[in-house]
N, C-alpha and C. Protein backbone atom coordinates (compact mmCIF):
# COMPACT_ATOMS: atom_id res chain seq x y z
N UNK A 1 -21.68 -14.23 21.62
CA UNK A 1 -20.64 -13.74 20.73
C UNK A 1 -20.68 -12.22 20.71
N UNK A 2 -19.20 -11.64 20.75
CA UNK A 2 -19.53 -9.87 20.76
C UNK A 2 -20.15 -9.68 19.50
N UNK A 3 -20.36 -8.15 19.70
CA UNK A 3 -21.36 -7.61 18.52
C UNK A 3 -20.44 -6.20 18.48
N UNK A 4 -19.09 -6.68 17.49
CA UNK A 4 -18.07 -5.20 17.66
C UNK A 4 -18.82 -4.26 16.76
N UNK A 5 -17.92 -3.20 17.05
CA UNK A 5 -17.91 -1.76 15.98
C UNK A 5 -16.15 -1.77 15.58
N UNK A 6 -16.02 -1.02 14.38
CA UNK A 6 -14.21 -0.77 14.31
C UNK A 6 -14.48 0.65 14.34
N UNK A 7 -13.54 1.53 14.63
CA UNK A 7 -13.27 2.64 14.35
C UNK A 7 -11.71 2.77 13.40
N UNK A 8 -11.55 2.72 12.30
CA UNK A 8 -10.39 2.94 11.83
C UNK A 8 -10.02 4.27 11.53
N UNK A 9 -8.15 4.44 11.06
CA UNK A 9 -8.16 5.59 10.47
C UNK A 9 -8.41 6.17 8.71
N UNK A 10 -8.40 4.91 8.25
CA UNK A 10 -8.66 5.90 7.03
C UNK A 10 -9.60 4.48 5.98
N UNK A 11 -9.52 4.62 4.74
CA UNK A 11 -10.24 4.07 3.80
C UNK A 11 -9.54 2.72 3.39
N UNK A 12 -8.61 2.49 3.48
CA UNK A 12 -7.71 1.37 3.38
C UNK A 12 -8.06 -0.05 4.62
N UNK A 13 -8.03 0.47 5.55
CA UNK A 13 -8.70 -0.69 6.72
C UNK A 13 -10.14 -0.66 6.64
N UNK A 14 -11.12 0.12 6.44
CA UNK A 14 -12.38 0.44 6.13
C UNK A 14 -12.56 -0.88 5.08
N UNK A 15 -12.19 -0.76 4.04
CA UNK A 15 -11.86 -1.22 2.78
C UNK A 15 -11.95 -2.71 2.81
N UNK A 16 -10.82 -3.16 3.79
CA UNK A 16 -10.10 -4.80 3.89
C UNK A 16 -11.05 -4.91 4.73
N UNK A 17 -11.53 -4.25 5.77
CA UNK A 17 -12.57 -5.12 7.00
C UNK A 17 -13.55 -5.29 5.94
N UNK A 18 -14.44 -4.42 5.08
CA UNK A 18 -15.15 -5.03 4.29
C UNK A 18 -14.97 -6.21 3.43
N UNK A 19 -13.60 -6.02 3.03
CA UNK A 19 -13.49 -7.41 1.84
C UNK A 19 -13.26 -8.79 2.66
N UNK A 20 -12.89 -8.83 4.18
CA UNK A 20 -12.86 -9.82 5.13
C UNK A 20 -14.07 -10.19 5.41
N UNK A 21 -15.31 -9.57 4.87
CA UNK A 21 -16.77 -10.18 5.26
C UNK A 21 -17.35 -9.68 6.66
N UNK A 22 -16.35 -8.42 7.50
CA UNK A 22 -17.16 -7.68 8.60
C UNK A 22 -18.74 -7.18 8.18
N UNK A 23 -19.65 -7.53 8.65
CA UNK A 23 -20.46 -6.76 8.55
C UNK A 23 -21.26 -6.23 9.91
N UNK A 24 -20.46 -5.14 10.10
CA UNK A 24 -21.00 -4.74 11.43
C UNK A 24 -20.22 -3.23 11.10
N UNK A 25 -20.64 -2.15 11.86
CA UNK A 25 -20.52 -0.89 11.52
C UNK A 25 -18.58 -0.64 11.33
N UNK A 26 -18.52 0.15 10.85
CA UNK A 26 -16.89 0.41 10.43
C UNK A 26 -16.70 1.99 10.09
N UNK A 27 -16.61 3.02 11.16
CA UNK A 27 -16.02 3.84 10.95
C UNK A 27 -14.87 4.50 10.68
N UNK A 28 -14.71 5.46 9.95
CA UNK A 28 -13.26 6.02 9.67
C UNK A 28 -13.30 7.03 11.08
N UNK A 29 -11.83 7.07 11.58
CA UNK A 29 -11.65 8.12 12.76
C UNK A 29 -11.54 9.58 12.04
N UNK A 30 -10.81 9.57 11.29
CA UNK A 30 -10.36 10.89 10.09
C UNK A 30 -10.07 12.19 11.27
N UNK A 31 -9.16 11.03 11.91
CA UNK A 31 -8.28 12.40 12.82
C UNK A 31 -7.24 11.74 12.98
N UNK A 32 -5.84 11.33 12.60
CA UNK A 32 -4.78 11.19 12.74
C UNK A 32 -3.79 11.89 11.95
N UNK A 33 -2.31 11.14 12.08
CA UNK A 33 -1.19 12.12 10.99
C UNK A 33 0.25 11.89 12.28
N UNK A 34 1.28 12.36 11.43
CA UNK A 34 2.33 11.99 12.30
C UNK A 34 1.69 12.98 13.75
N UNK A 35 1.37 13.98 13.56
CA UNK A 35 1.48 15.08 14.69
C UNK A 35 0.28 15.55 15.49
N UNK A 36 -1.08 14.83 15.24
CA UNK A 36 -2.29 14.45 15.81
C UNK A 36 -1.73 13.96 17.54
N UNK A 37 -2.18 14.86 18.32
CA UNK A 37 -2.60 14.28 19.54
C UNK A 37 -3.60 13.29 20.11
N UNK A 38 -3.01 12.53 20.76
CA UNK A 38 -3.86 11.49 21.09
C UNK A 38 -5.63 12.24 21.80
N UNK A 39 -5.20 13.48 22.49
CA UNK A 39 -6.24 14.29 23.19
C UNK A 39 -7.45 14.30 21.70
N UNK A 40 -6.81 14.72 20.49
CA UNK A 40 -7.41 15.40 20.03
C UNK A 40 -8.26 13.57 18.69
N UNK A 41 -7.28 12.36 19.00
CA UNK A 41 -8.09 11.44 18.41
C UNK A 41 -8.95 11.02 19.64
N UNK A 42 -9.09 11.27 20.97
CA UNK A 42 -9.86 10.76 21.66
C UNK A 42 -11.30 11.32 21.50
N UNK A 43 -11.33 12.95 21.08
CA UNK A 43 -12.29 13.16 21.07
C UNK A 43 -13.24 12.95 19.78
N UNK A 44 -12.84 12.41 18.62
CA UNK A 44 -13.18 12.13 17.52
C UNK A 44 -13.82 10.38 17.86
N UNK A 45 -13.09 9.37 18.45
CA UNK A 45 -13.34 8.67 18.78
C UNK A 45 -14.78 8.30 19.98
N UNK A 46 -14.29 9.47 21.15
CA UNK A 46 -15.67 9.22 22.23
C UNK A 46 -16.79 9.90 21.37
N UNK A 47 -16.75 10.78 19.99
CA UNK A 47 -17.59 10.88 19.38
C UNK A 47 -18.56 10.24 18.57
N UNK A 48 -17.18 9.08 18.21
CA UNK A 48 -18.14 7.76 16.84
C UNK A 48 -18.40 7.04 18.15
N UNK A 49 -18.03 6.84 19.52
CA UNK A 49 -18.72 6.13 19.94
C UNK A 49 -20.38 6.35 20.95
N UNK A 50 -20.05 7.50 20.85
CA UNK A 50 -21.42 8.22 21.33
C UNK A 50 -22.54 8.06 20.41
N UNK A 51 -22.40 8.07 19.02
CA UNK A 51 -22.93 7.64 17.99
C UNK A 51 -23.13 6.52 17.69
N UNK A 52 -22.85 5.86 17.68
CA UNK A 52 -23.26 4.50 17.94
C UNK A 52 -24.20 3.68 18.85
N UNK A 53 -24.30 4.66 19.73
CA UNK A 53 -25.22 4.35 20.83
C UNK A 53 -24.69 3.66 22.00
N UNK A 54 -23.70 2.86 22.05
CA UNK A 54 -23.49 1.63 23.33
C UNK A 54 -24.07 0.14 22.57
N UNK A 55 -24.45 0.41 21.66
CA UNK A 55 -25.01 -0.76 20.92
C UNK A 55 -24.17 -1.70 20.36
N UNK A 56 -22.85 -1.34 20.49
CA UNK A 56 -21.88 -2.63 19.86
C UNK A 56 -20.69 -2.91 21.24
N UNK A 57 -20.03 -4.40 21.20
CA UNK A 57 -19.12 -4.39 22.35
C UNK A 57 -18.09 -5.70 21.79
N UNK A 58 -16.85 -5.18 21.88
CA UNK A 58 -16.11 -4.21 22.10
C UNK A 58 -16.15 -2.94 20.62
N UNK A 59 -15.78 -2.04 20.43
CA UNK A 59 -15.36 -1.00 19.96
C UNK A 59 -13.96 -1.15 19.79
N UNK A 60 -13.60 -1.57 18.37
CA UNK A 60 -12.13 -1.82 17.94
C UNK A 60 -11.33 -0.38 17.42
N UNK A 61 -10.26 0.10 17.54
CA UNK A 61 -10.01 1.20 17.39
C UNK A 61 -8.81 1.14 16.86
N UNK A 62 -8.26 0.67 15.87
CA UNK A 62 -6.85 1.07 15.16
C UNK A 62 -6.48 1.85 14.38
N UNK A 63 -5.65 2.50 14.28
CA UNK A 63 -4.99 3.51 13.96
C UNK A 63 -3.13 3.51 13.58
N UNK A 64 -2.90 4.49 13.00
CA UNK A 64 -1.36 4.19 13.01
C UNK A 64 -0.49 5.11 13.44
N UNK A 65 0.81 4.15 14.36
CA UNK A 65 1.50 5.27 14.57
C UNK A 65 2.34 6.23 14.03
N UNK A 66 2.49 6.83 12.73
CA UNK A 66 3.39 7.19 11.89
C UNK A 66 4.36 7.31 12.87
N UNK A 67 5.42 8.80 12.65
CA UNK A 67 6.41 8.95 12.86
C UNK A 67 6.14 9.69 14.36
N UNK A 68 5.27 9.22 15.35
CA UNK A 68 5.21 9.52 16.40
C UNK A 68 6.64 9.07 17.04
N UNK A 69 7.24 9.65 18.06
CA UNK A 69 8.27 9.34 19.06
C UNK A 69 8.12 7.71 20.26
N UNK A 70 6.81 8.02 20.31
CA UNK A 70 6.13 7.23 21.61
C UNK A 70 6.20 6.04 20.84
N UNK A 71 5.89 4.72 21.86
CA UNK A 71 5.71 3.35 20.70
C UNK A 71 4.28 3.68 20.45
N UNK A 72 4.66 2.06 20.05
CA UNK A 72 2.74 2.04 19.69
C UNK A 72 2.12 1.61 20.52
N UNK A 73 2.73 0.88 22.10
CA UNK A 73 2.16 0.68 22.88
C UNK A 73 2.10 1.92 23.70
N UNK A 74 3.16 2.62 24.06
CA UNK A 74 2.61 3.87 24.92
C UNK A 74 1.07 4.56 24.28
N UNK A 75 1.21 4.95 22.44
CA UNK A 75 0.02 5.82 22.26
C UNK A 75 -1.52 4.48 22.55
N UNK A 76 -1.57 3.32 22.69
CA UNK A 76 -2.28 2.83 22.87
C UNK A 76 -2.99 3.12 24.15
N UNK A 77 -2.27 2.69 25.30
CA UNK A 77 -2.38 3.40 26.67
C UNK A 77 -2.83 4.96 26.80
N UNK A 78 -2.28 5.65 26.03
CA UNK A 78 -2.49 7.23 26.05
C UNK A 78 -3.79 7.48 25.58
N UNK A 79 -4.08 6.83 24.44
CA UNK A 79 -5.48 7.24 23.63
C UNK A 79 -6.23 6.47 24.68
N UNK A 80 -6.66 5.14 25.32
CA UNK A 80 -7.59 5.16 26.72
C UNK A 80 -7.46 5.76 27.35
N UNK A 81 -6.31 6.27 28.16
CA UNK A 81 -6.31 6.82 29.60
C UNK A 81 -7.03 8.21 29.17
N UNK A 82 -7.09 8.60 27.85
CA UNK A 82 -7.86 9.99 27.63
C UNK A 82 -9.33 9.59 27.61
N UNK A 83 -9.41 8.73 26.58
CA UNK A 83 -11.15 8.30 26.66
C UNK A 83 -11.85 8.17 28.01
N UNK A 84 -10.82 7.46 28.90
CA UNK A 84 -11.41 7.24 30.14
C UNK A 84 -11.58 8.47 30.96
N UNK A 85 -9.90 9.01 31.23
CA UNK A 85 -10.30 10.35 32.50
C UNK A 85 -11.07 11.32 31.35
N UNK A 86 -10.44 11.80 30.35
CA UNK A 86 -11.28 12.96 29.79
C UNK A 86 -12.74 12.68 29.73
N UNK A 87 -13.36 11.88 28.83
CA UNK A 87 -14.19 11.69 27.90
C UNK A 87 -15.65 11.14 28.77
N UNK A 88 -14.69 10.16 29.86
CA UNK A 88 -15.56 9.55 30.53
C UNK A 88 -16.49 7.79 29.97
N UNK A 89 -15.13 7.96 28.78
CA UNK A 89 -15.82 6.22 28.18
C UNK A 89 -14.99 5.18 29.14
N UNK A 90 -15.96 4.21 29.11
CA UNK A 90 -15.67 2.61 29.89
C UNK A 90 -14.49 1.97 29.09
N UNK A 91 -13.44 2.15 30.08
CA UNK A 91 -12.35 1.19 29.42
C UNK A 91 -12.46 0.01 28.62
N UNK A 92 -13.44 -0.74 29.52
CA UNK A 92 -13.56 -2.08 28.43
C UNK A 92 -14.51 -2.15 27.21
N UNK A 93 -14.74 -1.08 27.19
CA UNK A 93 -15.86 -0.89 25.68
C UNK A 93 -14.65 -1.34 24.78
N UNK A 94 -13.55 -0.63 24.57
CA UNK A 94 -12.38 -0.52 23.78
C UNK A 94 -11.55 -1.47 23.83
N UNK A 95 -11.15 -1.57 22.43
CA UNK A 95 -9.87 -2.28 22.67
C UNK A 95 -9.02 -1.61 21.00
N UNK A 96 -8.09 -1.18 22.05
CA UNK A 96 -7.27 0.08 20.83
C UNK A 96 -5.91 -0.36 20.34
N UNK A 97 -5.64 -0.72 19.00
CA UNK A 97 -4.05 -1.20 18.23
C UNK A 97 -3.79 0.20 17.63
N UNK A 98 -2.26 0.11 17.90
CA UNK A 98 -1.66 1.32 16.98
C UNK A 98 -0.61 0.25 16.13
N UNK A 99 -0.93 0.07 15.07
CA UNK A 99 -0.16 -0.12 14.09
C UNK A 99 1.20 0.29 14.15
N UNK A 100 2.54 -0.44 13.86
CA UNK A 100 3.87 0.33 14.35
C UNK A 100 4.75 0.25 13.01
N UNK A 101 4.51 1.03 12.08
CA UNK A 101 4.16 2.74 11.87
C UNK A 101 2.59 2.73 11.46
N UNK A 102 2.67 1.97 10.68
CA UNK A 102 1.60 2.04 9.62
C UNK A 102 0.90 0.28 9.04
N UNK A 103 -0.06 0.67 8.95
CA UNK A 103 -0.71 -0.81 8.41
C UNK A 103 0.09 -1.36 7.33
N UNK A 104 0.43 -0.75 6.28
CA UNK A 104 1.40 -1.41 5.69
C UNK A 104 2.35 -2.34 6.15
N UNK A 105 2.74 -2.31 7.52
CA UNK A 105 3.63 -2.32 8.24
C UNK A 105 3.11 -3.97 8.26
N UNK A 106 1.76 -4.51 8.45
CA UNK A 106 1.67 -5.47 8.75
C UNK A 106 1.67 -6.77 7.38
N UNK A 107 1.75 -5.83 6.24
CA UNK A 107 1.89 -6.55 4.98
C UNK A 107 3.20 -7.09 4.67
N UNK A 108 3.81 -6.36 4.82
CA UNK A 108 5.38 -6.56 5.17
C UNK A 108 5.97 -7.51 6.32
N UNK A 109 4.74 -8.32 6.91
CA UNK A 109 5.06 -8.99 7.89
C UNK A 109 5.00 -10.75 7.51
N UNK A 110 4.37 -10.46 6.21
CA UNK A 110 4.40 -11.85 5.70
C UNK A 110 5.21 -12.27 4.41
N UNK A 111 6.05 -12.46 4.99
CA UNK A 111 7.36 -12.75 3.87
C UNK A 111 7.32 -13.79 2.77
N UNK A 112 5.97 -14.52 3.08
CA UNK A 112 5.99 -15.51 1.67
C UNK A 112 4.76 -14.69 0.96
N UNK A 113 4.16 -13.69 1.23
CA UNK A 113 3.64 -13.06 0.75
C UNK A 113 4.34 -11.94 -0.26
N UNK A 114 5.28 -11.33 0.41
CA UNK A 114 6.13 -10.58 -0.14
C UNK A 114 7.13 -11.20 -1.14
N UNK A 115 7.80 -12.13 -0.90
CA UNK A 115 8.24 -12.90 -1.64
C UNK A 115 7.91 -13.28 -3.22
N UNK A 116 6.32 -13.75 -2.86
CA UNK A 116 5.36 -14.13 -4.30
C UNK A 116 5.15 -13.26 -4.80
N UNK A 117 4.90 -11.94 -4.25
CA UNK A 117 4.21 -10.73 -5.15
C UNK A 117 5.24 -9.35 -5.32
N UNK A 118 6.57 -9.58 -4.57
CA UNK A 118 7.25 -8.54 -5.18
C UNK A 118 8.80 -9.59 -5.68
N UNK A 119 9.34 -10.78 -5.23
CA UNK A 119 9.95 -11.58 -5.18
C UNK A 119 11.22 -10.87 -4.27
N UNK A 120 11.00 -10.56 -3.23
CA UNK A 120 11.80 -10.34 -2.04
C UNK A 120 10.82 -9.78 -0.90
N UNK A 121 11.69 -10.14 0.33
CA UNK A 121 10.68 -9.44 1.34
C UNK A 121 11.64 -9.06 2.22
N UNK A 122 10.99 -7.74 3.60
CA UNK A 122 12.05 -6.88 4.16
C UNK A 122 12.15 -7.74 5.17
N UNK A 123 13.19 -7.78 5.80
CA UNK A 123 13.71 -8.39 7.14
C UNK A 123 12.62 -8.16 8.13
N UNK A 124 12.98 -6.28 8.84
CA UNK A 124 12.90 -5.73 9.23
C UNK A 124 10.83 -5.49 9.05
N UNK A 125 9.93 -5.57 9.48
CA UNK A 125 8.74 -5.16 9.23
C UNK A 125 7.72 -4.40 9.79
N UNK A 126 8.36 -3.73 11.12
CA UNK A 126 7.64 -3.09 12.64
C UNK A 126 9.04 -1.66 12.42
N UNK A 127 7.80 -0.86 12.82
CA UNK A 127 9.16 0.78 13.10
C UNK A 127 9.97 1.23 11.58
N UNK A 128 9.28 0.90 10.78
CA UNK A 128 9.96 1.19 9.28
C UNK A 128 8.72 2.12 9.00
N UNK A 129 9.11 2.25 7.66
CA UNK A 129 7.77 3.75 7.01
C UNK A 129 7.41 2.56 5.90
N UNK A 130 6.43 1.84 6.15
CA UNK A 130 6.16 0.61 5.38
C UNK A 130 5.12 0.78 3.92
N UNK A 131 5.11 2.12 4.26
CA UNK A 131 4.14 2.43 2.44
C UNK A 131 5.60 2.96 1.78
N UNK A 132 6.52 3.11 2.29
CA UNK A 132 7.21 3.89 1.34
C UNK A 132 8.55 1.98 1.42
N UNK A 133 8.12 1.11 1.90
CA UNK A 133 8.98 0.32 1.43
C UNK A 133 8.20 -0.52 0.97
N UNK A 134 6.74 -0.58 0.88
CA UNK A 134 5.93 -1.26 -0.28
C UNK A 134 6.07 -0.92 -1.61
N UNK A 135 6.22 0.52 -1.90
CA UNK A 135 5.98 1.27 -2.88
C UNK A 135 7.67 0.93 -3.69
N UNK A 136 8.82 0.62 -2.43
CA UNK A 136 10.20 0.29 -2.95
C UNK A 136 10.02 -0.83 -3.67
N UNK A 137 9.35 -2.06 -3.19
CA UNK A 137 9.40 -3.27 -3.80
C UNK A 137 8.54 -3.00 -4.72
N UNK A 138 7.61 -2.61 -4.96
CA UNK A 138 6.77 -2.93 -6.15
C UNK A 138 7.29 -2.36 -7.35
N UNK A 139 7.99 -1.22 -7.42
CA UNK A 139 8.76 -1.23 -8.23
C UNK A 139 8.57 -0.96 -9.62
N UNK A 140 8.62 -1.47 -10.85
CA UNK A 140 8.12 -1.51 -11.85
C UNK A 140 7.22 -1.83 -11.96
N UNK A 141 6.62 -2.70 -11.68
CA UNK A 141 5.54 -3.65 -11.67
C UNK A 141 3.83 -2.77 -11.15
N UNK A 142 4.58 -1.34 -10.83
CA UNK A 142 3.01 -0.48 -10.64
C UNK A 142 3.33 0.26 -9.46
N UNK A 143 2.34 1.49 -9.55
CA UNK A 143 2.25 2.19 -8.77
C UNK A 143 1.09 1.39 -7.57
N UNK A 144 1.61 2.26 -5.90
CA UNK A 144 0.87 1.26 -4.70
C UNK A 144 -0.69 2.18 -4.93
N UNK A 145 -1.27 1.53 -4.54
CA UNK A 145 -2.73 2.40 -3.82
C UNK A 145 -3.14 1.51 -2.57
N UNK A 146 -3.57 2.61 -1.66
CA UNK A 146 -4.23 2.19 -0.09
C UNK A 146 -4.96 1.29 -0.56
N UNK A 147 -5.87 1.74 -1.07
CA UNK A 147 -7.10 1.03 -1.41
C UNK A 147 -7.92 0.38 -2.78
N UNK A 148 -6.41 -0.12 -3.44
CA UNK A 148 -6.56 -1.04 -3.79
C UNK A 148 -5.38 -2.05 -4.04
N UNK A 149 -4.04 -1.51 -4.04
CA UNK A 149 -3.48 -2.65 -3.88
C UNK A 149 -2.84 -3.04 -2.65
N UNK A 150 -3.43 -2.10 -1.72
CA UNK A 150 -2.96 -2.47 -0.23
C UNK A 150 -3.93 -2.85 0.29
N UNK A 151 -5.21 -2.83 -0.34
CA UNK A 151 -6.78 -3.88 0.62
C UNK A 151 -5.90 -4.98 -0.37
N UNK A 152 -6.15 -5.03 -1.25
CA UNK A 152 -5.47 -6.73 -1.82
C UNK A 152 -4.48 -7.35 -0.67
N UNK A 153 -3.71 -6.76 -0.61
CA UNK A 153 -1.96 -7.79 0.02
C UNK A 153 -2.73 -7.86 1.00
N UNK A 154 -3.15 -6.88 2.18
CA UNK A 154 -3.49 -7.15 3.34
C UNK A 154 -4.31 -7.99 3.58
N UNK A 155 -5.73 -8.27 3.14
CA UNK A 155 -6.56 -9.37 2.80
C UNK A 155 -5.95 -10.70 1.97
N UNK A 156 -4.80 -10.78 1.60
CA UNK A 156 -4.24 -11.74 1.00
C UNK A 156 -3.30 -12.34 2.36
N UNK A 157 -2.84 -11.48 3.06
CA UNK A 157 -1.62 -12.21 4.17
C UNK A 157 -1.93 -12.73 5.04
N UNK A 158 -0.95 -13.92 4.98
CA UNK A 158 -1.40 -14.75 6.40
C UNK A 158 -1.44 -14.46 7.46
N UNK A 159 -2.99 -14.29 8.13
CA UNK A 159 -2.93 -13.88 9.70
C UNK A 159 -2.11 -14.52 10.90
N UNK A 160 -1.57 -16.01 10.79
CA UNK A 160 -0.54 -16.54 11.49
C UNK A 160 0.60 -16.09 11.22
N UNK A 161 1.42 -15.74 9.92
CA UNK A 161 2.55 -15.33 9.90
C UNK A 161 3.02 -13.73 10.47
N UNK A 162 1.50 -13.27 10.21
CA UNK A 162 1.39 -11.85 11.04
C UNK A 162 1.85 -11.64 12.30
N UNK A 163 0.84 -12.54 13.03
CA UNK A 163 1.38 -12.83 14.28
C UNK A 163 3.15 -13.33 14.89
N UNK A 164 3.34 -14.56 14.06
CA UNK A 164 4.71 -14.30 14.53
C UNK A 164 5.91 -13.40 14.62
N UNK A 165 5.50 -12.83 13.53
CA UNK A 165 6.41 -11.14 13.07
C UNK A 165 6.20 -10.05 13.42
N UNK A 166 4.93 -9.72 13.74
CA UNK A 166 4.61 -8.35 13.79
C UNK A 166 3.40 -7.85 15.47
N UNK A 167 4.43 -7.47 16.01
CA UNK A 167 4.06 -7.32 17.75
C UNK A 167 2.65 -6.33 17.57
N UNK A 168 2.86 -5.52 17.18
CA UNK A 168 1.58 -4.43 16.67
C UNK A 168 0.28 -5.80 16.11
N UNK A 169 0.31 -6.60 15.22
CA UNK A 169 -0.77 -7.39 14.70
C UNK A 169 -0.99 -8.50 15.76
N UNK A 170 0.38 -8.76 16.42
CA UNK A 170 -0.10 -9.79 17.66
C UNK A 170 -1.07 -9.34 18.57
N UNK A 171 -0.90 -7.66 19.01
CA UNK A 171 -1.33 -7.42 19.99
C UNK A 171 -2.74 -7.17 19.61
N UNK A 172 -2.89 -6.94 18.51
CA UNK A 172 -4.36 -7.23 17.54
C UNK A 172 -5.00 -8.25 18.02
N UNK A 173 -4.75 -9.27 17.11
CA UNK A 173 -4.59 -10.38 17.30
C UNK A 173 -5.77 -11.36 18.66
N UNK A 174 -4.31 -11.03 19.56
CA UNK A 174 -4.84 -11.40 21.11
C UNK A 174 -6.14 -11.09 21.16
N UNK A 175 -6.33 -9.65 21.10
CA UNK A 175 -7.50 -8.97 21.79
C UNK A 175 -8.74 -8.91 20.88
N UNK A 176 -8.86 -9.72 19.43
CA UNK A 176 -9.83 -9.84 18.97
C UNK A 176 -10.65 -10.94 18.88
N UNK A 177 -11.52 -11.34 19.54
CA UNK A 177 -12.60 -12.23 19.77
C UNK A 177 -14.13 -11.90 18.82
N UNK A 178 -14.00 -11.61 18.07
CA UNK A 178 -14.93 -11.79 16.81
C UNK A 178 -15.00 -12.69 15.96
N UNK A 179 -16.13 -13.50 15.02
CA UNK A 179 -15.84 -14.22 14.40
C UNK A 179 -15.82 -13.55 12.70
N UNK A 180 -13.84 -14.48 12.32
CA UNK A 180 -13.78 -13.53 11.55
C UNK A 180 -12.48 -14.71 11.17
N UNK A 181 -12.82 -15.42 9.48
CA UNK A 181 -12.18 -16.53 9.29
C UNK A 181 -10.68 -16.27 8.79
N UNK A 182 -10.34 -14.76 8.37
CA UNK A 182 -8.97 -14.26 7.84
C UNK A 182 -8.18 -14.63 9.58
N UNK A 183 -8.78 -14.49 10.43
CA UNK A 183 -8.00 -14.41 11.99
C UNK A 183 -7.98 -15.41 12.24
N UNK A 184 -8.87 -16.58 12.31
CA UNK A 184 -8.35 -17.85 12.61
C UNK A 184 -7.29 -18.28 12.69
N UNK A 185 -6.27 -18.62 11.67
CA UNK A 185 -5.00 -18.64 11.35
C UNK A 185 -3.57 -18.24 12.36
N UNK A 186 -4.17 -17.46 12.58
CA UNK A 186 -3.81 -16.25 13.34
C UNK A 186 -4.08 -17.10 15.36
N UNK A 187 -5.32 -17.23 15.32
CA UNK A 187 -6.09 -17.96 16.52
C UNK A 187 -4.95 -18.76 17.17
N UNK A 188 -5.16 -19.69 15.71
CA UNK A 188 -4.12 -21.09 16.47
C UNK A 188 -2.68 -21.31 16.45
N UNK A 189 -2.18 -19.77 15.79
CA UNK A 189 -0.72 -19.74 16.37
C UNK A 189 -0.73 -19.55 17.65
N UNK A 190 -1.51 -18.20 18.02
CA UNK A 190 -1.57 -18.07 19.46
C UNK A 190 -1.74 -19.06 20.23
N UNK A 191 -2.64 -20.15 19.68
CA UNK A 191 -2.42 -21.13 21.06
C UNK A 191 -1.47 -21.78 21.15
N UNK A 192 -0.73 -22.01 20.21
CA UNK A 192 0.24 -23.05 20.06
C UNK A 192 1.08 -22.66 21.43
């Protein structure tokens, strides 16, 4: 069974991998933003992984794409092809999701989730600015926080419905082979 590491970007995924029962190292990258170069998260990254030793495999790396131009699959490709030619890290150590915009993005992907807890949900859930249409639905009912009422929803949503909606969490998804019972769900849509 692998023995991952995550590298995330901020305290909010940090947060939910903990409340999902990861216990295996979980760094923050604390180098992104709409206008962060991928050059400049690679080297923050071949850094937590130099630190680490080589001692964990794969090295999960998500991040989000705010209002970058590129998808989220180009900056995915971009942030390896730097680790690799620049940096000199092993492609397959990694396996890198860019969120499309934002992790929020993937809360918004479960519509009976959204449904129950704001009593509507967005069509639309990939390529939107999804903290600022969490923060629309919630509405009266409270102000959002990353890290705490966005580790809640996210740790609350179904990892299968994720998958069918949201190409950014599929491509997650696929490429995570850890054992990790929020993903299951998730598992056996994919096979279906």
């Amino acid at each position: 069974m692998p023995d991952p590491a995550f590298l995330v970007e901020g305290h909010m995924e940090q947060l939910a991998l903990k409340r999902l029962g990861c216990k295996v190292p979980i760094q923050r990258i604390e180098a992104n933003g709409d206008s962060v170069e991928m050059s400049a998260m690679a080297v923050r990254v071949a850094a937590l992984w130099k630190i680490l030793g080589n001692k964990y495999y794969p090295v999960y790396v998500i991040f989000d794409r705010e209002n970058r131009v590129e998808t989220a699959e180009q900056l995915e490709l971009e942030l390896i092809r730097v680790l690799v030619d620049i940096h000199g890290c092993p492609e397959e150590q990694f396996v890198v999701c860019c969120c499309d915009r934002m992790i929020e993005n993937w809360i918004l992907a479960d519509s009976e989730l959204c449904e129950s807890e704001f009593g509507g949900c967005e069509e639309v859930c990939e390529g939107v600015h999804g903290k600022k249409k969490l923060k629309n639905l919630l509405g009266r009912k409270g102000m959002y926080s990353e890290t705490t009422v966005g580790v809640k929803l996210l740790t609350q949503a179904n990892s299968a419905t994720l998958v069918s909606r949201s190409p950014s969490f599929r491509r997650f998804a696929m490429r995570s082979h850890f054992r990790c019972s929020w993903l299951e769900p998730a598992r056996m849509e994919l096979c279906k």
